[in-house]
PDB file of N, CA and C in Angstrom:
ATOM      1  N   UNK A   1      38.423  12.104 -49.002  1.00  0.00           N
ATOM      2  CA  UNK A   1      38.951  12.476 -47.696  1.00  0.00           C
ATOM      3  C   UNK A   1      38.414  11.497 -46.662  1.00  0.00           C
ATOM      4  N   UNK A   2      39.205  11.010 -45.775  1.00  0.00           N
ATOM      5  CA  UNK A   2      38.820  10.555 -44.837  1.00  0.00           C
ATOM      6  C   UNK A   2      39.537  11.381 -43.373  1.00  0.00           C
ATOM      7  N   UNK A   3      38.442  10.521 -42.418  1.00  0.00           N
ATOM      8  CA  UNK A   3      38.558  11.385 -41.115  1.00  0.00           C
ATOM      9  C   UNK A   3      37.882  10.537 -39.980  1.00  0.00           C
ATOM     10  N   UNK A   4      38.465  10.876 -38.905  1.00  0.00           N
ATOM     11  CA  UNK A   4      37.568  10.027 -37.594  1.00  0.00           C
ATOM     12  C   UNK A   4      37.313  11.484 -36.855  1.00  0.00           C
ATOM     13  N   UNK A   5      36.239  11.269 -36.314  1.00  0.00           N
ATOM     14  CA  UNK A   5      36.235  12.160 -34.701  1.00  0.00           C
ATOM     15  C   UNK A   5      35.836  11.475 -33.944  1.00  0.00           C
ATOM     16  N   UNK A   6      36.300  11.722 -32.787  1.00  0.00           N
ATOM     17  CA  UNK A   6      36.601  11.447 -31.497  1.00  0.00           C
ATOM     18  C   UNK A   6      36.161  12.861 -30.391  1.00  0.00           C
ATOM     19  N   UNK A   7      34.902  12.909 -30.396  1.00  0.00           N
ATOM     20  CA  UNK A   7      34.454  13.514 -29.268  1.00  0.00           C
ATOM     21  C   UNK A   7      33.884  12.753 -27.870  1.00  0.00           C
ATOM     22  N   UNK A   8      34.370  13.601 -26.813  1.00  0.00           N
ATOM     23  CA  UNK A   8      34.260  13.364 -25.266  1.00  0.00           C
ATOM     24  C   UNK A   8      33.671  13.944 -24.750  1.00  0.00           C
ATOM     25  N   UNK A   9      32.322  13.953 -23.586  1.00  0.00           N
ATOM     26  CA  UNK A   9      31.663  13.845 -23.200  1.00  0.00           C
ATOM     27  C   UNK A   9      32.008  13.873 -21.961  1.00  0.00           C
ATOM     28  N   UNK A  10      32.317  15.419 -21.181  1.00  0.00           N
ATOM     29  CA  UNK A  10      32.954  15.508 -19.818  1.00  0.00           C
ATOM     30  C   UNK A  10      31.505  14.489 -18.704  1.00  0.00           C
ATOM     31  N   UNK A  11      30.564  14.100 -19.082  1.00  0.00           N
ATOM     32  CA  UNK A  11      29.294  13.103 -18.431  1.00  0.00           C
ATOM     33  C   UNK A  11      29.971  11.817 -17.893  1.00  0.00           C
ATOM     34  N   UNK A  12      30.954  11.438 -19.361  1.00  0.00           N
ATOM     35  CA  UNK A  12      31.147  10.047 -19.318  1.00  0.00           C
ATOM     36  C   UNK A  12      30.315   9.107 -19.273  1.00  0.00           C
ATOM     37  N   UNK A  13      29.709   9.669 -21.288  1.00  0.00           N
ATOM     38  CA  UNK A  13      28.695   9.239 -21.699  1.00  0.00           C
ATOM     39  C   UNK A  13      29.591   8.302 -22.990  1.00  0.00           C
ATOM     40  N   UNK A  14      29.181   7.259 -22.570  1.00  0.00           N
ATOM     41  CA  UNK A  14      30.667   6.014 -23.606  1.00  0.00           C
ATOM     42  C   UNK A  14      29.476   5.491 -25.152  1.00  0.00           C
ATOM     43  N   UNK A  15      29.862   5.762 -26.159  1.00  0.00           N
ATOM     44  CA  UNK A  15      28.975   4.916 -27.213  1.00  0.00           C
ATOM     45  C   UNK A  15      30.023   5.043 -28.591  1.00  0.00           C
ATOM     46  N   UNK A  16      30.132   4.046 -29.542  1.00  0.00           N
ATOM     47  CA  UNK A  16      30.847   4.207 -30.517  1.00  0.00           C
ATOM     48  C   UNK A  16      30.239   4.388 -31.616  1.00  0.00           C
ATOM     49  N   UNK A  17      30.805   4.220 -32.997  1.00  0.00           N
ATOM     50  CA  UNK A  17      29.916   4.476 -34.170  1.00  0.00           C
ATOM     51  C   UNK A  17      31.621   4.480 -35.164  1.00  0.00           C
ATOM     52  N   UNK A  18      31.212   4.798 -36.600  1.00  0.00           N
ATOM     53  CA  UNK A  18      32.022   4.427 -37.473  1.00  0.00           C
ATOM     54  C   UNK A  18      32.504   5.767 -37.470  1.00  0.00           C
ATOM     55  N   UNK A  19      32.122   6.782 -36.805  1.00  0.00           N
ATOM     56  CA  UNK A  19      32.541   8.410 -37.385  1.00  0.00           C
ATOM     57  C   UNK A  19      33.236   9.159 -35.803  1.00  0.00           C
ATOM     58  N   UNK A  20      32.417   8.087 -34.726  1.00  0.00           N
ATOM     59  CA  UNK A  20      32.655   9.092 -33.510  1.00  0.00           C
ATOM     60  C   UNK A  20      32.736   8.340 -32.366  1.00  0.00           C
ATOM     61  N   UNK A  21      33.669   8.263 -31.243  1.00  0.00           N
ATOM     62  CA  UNK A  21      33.777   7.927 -29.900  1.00  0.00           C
ATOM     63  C   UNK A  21      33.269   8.775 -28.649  1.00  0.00           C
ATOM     64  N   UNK A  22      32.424   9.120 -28.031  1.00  0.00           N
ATOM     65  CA  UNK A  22      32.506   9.388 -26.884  1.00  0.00           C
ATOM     66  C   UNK A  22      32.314   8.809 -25.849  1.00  0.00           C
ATOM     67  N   UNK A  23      33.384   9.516 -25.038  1.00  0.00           N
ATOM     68  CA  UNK A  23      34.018   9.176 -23.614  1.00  0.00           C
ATOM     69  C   UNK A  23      34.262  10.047 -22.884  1.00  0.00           C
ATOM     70  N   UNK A  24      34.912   9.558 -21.258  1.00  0.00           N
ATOM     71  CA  UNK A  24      34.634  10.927 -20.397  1.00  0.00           C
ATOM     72  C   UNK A  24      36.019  11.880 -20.030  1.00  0.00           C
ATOM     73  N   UNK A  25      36.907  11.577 -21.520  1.00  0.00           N
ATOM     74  CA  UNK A  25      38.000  12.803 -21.162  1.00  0.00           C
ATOM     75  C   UNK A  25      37.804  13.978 -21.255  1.00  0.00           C
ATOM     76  N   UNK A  26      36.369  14.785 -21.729  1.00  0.00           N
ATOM     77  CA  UNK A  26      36.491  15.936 -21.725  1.00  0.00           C
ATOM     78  C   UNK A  26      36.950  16.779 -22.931  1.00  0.00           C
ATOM     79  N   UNK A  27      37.420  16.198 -23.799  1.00  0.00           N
ATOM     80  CA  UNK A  27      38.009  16.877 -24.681  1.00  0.00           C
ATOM     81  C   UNK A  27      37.404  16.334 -26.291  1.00  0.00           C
ATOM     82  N   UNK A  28      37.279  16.710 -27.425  1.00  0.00           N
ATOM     83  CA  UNK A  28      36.522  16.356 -28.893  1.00  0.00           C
ATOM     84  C   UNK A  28      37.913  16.402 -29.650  1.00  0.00           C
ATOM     85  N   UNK A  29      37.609  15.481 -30.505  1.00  0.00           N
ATOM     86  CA  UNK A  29      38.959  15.398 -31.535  1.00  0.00           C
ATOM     87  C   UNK A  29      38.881  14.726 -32.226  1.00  0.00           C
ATOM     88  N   UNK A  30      38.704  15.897 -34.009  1.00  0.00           N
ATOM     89  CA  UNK A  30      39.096  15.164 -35.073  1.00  0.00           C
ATOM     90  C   UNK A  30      40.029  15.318 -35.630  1.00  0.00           C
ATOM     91  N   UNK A  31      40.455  14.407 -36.429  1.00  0.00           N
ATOM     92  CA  UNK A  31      41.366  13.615 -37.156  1.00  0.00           C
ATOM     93  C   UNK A  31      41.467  13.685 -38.487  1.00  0.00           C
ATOM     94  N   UNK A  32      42.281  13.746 -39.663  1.00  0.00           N
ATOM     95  CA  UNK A  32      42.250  13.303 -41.291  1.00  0.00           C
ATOM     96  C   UNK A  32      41.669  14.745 -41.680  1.00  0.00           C
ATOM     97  N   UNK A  33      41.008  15.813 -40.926  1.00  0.00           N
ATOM     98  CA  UNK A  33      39.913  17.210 -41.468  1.00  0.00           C
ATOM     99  C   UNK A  33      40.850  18.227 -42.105  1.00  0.00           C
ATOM    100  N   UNK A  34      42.089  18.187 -41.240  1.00  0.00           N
ATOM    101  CA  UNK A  34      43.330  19.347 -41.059  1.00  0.00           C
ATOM    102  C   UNK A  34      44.483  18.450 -41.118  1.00  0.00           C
ATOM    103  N   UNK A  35      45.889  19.450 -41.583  1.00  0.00           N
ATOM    104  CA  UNK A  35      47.191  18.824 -41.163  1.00  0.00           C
ATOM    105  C   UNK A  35      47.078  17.941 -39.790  1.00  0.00           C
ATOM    106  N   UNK A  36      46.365  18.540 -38.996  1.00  0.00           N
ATOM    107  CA  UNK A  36      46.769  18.509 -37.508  1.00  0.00           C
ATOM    108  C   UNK A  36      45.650  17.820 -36.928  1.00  0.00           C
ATOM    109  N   UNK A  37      45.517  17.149 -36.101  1.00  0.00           N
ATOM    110  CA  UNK A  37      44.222  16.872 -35.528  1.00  0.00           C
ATOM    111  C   UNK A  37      43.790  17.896 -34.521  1.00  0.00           C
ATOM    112  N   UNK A  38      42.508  18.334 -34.636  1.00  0.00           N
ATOM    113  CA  UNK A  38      41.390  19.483 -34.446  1.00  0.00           C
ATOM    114  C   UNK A  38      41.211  18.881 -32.844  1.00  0.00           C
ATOM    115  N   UNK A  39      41.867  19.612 -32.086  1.00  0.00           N
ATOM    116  CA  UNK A  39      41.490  19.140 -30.242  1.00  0.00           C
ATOM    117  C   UNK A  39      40.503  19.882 -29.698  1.00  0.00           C
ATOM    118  N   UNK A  40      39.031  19.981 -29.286  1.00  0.00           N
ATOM    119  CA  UNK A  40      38.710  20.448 -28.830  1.00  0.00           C
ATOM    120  C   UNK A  40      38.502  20.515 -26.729  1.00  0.00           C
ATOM    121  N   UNK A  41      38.760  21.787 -26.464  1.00  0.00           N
ATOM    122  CA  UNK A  41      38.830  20.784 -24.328  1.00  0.00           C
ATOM    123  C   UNK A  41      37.558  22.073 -23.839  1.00  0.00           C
ATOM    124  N   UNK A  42      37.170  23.281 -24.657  1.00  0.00           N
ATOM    125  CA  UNK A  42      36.073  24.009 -23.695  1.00  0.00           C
ATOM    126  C   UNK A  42      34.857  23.414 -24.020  1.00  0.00           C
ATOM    127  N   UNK A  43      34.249  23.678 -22.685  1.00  0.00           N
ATOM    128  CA  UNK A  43      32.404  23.776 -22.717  1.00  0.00           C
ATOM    129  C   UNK A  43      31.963  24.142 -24.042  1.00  0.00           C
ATOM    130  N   UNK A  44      32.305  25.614 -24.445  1.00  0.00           N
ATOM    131  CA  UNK A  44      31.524  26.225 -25.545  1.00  0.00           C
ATOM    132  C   UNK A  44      31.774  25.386 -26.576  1.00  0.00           C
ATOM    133  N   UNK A  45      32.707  25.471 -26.649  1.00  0.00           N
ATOM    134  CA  UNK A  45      33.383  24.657 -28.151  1.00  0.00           C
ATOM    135  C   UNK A  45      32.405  23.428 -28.974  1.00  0.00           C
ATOM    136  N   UNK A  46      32.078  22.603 -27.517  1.00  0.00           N
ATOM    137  CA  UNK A  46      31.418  21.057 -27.812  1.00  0.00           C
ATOM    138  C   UNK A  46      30.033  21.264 -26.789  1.00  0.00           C
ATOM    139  N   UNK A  47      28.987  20.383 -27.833  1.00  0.00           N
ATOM    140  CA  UNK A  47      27.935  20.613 -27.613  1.00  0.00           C
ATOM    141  C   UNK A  47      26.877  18.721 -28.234  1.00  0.00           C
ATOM    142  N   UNK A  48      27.077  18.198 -27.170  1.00  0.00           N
ATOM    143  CA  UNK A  48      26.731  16.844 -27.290  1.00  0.00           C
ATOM    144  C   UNK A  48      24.863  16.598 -27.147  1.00  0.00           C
ATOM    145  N   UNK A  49      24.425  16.310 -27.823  1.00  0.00           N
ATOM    146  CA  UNK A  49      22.543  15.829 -27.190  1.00  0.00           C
ATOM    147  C   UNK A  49      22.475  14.318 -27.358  1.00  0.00           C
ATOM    148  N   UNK A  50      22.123  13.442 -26.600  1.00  0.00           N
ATOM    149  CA  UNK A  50      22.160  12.204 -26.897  1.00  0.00           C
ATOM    150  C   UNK A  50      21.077  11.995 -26.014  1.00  0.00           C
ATOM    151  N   UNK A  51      19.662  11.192 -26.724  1.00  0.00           N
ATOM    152  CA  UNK A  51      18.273  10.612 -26.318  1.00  0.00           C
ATOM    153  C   UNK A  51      17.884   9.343 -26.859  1.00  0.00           C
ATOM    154  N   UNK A  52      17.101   9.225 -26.304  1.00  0.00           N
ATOM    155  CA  UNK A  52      16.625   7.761 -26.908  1.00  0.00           C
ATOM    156  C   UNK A  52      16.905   6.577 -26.555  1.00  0.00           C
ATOM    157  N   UNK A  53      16.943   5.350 -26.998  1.00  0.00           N
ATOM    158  CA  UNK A  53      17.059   4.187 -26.157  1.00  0.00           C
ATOM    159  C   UNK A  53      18.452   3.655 -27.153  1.00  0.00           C
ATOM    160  N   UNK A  54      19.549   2.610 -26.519  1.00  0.00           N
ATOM    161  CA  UNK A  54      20.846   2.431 -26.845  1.00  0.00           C
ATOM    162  C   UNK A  54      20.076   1.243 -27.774  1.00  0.00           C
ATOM    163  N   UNK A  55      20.337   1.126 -29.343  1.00  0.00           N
ATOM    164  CA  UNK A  55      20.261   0.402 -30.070  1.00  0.00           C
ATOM    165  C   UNK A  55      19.288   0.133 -31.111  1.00  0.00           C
ATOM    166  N   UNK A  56      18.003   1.166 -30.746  1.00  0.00           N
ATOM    167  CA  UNK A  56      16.459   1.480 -31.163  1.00  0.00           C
ATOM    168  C   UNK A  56      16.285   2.973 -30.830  1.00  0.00           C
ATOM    169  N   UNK A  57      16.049   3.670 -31.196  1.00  0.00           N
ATOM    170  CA  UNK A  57      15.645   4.931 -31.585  1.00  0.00           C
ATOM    171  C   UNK A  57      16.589   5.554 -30.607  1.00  0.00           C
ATOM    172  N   UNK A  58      17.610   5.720 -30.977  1.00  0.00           N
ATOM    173  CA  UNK A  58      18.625   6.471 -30.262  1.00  0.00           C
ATOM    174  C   UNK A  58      19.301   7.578 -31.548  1.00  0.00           C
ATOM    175  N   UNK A  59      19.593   8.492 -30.820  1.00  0.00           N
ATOM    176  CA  UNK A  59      19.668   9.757 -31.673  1.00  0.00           C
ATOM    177  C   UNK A  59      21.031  10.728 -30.814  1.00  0.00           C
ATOM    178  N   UNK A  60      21.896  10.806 -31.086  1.00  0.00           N
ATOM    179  CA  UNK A  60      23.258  11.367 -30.830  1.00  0.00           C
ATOM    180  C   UNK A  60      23.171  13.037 -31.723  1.00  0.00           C
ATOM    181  N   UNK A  61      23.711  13.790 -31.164  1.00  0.00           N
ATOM    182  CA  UNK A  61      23.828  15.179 -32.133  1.00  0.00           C
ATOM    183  C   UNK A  61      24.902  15.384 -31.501  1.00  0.00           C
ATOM    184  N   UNK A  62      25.954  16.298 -32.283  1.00  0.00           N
ATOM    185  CA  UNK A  62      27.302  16.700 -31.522  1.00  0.00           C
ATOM    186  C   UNK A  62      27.660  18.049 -32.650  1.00  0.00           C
ATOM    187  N   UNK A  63      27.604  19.136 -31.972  1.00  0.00           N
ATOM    188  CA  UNK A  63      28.407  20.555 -32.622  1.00  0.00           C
ATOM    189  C   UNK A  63      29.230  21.003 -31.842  1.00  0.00           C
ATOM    190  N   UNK A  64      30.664  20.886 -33.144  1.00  0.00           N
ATOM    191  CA  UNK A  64      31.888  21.261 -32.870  1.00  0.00           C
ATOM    192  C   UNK A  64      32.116  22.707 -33.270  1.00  0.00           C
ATOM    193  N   UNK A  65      32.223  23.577 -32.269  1.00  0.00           N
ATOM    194  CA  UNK A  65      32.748  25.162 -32.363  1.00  0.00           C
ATOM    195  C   UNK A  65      34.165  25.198 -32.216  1.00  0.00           C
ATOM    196  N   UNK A  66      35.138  25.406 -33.234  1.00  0.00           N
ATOM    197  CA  UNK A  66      36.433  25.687 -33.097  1.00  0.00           C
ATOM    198  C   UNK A  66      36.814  26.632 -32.683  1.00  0.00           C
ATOM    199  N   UNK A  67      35.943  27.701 -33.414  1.00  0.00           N
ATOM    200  CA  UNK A  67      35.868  29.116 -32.864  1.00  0.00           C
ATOM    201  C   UNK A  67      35.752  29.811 -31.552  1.00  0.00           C
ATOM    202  N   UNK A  68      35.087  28.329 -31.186  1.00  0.00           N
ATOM    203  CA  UNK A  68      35.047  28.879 -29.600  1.00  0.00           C
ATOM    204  C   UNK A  68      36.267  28.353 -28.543  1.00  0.00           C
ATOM    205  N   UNK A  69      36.781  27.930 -29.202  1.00  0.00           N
ATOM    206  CA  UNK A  69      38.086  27.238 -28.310  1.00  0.00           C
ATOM    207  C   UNK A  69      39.047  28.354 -28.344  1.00  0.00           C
ATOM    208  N   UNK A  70      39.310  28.855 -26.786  1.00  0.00           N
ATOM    209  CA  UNK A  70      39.827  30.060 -26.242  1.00  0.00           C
ATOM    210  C   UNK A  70      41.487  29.894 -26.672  1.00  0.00           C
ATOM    211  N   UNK A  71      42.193  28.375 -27.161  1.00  0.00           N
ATOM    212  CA  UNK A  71      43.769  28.473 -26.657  1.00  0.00           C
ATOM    213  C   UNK A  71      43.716  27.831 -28.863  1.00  0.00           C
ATOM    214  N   UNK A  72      42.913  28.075 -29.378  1.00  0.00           N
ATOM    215  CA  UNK A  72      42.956  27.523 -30.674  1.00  0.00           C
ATOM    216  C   UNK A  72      44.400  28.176 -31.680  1.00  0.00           C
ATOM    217  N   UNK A  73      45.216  27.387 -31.911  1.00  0.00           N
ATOM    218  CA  UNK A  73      46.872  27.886 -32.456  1.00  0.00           C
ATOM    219  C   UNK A  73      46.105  28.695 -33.708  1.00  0.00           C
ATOM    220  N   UNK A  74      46.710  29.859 -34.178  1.00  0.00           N
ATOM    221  CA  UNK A  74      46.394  30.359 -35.698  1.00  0.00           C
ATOM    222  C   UNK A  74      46.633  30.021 -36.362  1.00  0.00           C
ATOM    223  N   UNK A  75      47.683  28.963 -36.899  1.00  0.00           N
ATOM    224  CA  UNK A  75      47.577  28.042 -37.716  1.00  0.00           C
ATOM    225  C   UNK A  75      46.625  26.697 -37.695  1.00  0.00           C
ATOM    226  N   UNK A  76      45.736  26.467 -37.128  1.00  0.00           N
ATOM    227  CA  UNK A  76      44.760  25.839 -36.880  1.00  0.00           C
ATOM    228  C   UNK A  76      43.616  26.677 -37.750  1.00  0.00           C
ATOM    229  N   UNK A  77      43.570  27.920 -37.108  1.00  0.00           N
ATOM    230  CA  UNK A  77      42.424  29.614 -37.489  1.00  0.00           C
ATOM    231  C   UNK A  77      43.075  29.060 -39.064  1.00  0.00           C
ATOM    232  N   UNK A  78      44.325  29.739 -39.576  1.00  0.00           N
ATOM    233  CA  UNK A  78      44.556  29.173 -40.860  1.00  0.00           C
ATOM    234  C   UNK A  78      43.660  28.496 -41.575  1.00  0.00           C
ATOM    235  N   UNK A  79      44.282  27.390 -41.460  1.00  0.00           N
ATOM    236  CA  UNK A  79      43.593  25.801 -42.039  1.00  0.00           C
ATOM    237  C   UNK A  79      41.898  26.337 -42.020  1.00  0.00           C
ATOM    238  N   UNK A  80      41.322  26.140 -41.104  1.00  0.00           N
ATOM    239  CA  UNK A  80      39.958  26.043 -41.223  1.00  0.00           C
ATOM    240  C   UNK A  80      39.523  27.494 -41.825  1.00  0.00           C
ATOM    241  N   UNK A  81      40.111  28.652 -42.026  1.00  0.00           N
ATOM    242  CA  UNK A  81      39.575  29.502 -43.065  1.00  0.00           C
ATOM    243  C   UNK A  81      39.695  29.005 -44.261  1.00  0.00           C
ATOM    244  N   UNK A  82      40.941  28.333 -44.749  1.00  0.00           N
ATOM    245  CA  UNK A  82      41.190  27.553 -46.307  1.00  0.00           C
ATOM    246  C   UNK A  82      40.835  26.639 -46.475  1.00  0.00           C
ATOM    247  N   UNK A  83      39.883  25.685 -45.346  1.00  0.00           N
ATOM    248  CA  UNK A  83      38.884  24.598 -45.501  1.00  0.00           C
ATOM    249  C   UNK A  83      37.608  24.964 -45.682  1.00  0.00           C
ATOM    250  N   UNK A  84      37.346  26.749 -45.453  1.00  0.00           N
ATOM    251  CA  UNK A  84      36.048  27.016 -45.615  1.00  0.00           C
ATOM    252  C   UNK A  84      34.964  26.363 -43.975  1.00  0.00           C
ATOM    253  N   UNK A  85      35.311  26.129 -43.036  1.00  0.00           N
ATOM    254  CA  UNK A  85      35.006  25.858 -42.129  1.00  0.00           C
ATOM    255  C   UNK A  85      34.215  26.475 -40.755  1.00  0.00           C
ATOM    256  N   UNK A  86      33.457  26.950 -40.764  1.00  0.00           N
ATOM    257  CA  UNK A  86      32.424  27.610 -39.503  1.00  0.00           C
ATOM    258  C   UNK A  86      32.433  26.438 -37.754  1.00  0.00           C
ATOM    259  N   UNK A  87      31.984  25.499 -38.067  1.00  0.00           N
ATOM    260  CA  UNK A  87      31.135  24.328 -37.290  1.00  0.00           C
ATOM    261  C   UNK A  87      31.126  23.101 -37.658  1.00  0.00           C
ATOM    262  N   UNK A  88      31.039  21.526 -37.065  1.00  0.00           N
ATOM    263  CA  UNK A  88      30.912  20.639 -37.398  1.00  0.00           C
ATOM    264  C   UNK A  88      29.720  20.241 -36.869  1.00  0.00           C
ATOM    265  N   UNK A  89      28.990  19.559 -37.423  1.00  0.00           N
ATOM    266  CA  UNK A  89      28.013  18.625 -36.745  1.00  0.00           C
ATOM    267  C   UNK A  89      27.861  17.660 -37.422  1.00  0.00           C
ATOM    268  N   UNK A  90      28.172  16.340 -35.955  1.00  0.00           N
ATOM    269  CA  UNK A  90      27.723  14.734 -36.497  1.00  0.00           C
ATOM    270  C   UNK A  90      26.129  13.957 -36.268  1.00  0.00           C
ATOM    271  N   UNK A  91      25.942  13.522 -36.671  1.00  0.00           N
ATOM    272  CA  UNK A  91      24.755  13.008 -36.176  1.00  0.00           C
ATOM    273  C   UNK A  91      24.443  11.397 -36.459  1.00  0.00           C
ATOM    274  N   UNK A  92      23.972  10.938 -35.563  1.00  0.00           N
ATOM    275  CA  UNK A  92      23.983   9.469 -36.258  1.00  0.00           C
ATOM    276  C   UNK A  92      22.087   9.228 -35.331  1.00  0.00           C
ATOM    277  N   UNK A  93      21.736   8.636 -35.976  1.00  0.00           N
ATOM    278  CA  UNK A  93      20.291   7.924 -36.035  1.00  0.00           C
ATOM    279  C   UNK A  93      20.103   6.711 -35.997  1.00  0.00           C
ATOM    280  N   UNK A  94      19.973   5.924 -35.118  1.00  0.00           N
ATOM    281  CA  UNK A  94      19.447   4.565 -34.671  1.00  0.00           C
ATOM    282  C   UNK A  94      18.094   3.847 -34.590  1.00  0.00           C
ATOM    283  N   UNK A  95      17.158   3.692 -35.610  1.00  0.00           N
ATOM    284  CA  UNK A  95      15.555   3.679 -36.026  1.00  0.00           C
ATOM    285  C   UNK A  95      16.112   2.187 -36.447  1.00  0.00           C
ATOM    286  N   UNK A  96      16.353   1.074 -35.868  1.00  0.00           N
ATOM    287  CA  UNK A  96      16.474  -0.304 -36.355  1.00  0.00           C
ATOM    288  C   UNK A  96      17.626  -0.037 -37.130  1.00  0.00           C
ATOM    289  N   UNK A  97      17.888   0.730 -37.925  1.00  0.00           N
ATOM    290  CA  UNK A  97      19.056   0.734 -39.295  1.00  0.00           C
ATOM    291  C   UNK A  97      19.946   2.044 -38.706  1.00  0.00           C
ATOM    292  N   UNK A  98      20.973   2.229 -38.662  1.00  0.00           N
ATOM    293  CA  UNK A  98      21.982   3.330 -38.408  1.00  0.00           C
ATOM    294  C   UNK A  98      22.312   4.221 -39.423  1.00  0.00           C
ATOM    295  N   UNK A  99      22.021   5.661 -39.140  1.00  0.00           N
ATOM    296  CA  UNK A  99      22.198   6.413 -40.340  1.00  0.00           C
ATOM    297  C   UNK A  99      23.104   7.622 -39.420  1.00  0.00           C
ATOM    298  N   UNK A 100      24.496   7.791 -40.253  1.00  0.00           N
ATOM    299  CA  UNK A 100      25.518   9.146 -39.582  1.00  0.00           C
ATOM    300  C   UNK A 100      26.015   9.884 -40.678  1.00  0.00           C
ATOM    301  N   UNK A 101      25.909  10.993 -40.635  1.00  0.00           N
ATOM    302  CA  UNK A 101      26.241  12.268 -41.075  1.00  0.00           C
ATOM    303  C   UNK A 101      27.032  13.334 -40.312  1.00  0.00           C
ATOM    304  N   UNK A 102      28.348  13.811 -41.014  1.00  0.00           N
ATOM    305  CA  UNK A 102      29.063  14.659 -40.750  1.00  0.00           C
ATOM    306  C   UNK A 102      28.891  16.353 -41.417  1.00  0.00           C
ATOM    307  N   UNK A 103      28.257  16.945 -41.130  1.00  0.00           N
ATOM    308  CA  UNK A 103      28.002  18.316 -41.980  1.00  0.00           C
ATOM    309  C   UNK A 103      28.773  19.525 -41.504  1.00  0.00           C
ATOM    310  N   UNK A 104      29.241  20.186 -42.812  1.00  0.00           N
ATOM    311  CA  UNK A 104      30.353  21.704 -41.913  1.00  0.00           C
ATOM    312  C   UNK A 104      29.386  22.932 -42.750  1.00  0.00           C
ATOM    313  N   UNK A 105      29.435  23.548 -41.863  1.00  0.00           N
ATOM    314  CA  UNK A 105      28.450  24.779 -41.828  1.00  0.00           C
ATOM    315  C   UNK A 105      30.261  25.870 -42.045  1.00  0.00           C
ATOM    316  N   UNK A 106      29.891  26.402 -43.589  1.00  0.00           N
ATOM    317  CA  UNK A 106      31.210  27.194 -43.918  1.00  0.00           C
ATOM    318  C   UNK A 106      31.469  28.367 -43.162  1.00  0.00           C
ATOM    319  N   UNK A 107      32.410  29.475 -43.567  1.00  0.00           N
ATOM    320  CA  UNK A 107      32.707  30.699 -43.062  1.00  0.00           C
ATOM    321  C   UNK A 107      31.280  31.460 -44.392  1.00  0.00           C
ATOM    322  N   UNK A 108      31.376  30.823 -45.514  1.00  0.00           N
ATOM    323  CA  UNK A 108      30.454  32.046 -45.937  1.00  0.00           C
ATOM    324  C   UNK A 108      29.149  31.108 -46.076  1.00  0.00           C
ATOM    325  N   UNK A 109      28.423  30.470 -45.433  1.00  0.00           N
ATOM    326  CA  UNK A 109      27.229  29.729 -44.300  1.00  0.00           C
ATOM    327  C   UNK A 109      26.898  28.884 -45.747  1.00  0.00           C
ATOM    328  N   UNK A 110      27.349  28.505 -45.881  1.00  0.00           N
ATOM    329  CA  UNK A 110      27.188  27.025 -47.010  1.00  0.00           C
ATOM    330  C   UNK A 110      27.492  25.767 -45.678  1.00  0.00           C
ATOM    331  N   UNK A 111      26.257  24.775 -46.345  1.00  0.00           N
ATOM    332  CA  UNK A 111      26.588  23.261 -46.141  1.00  0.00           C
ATOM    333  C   UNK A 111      26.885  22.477 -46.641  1.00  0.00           C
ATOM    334  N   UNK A 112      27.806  21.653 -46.346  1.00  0.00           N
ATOM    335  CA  UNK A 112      28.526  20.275 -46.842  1.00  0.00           C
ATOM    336  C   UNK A 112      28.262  19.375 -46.334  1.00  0.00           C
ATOM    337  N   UNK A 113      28.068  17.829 -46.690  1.00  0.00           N
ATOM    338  CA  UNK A 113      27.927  16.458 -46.028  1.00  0.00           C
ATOM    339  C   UNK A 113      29.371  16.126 -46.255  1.00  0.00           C
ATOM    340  N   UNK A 114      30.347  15.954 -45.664  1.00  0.00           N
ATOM    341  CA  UNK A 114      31.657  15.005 -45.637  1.00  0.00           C
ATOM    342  C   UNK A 114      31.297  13.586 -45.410  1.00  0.00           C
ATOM    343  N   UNK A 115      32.053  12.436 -46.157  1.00  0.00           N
ATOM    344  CA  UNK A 115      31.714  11.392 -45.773  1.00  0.00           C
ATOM    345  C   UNK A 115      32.822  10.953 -46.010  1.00  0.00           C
ATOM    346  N   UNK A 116      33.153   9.559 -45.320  1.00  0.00           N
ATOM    347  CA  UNK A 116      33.858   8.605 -44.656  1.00  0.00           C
ATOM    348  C   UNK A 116      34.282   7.460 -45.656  1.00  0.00           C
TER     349      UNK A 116
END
């Protein structure tokens, strides 16, 4: 399986990576996960931490709540019950060498690493 996300950062906090974009539209969105690409636009939904210095110990975290997205189509609800799907979280790690991970926290609380 492959997949991009594309989460935004209502800050208009700009940095790229091989798994994830953020920028300041406000809205998270992945790609290749579902039929459909996964839009996220509330507060609750997306949940960004980004510290550290740009290029050396920089550390990004991002959890995607679908569940919490108030206008989410039920065929969306669908899909991510038959994907087994709770939450996303990406993470990427910048210690001299770049390390990113995509993990989904299931409906019955199992973890997965998806990769690219």
């Amino acid at each position: 399986m492959t997949f991009q996300m594309a989460p935004c950062n209502p800050l208009s906090y700009t940095t790229s990576s091989d798994y994830a974009y953020v920028g300041g539209a406000g809205e998270s969105r992945v790609e290749g996960l579902l039929s459909q690409p996964l839009v996220l636009r509330s507060y609750p939904s997306q949940t960004l931490w980004v510290h550290g210095r740009t290029g050396h110990q920089h550390v990004e975290e991002l959890i995607l709540d679908p569940w919490l997205e108030p206008d989410l189509a039920d065929s969306v609800k669908a899909e991510l019950i038959a994907e087994n799907i709770r939450l996303l979280q990406y993470s990427s790690y910048q210690f001299g060498a770049s390390d990113q991970t995509v993990t989904v926290l299931g409906l019955d609380n199992t973890v997965r690493t998806l990769t690219n």
